[in-house]
Protein backbone atom coordinates (compact mmCIF):
# COMPACT_ATOMS: atom_id res chain seq x y z
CA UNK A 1 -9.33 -3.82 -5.66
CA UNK A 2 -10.33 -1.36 -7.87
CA UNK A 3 -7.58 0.25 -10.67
CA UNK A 4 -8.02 3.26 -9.23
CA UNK A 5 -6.80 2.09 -5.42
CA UNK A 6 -3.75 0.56 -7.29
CA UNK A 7 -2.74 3.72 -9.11
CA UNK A 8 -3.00 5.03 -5.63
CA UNK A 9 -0.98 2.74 -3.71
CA UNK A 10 2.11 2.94 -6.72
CA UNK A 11 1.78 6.24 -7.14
CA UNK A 12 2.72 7.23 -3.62
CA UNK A 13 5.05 4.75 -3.70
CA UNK A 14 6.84 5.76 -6.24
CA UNK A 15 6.37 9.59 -5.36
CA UNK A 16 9.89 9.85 -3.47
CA UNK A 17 11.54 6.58 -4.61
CA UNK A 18 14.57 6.47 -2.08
CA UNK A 19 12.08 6.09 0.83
CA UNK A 20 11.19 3.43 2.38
CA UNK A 21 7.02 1.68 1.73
CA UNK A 22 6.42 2.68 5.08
CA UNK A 23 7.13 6.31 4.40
CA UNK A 24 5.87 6.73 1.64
CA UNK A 25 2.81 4.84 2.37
CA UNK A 26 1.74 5.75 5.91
CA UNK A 27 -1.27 7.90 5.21
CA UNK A 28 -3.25 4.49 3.88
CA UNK A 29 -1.07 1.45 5.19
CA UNK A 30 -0.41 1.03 8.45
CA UNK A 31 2.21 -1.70 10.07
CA UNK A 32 -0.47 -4.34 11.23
CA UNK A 33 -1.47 -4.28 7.65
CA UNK A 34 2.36 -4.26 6.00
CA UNK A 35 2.87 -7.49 9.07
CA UNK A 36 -0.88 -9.15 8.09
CA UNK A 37 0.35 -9.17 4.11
CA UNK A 38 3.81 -10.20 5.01
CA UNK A 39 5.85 -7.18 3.25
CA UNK A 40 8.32 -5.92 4.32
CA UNK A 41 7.77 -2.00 5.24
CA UNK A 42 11.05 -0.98 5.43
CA UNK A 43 11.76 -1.63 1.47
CA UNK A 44 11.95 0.74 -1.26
CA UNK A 45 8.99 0.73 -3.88
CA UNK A 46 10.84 -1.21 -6.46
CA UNK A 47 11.93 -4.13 -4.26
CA UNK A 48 8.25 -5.46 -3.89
CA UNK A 49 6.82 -7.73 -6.41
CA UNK A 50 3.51 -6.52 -8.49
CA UNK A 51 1.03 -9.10 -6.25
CA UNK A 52 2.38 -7.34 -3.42
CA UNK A 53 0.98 -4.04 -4.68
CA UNK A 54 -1.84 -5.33 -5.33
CA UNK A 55 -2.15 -6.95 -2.16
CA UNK A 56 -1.60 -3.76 -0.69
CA UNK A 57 -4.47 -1.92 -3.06
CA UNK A 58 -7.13 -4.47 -1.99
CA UNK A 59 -6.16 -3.34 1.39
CA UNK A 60 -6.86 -0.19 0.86
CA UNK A 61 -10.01 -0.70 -0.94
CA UNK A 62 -11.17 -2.74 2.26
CA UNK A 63 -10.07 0.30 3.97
CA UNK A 64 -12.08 2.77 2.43
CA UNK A 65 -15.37 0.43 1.65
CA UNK A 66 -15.19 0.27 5.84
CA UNK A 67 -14.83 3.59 6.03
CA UNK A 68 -17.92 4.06 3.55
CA UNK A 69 -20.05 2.04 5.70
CA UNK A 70 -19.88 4.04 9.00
């Protein structure tokens, strides 16, 4: 993934801290993707570990090189 897709992913995170991942995250990651990478949605941002983020940022970057090929 690029920087950029993980400054996304914590970012939004982050943005309102006492939601849960799924909430905050729902616009890029949906639940077949939280269930594929094995995190939990229904944590808060600062109860995943750094790999997961960037587990989740690769995701995304899949995401949007897909998008880029249609």
């Amino acid at each position: 993934a690029s920087l950029l897709h993980l400054q996304r992913i914590t970012t939004a995170a982050f943005h309102m801290r006492r939601k849960t991942l799924r909430n905050n995250l729902k616009k890029w990651i949906d639940d077949a993707t939280f269930e594929r990478l094995e995190i939990n949605s229904e944590r808060r941002p600062e109860q995943i570990r750094v790999d997961q983020y960037v587990a989740l940022a690769d995701a995304l970057f899949e995401q949007d090189k897909t998008h880029q090929l249609k």
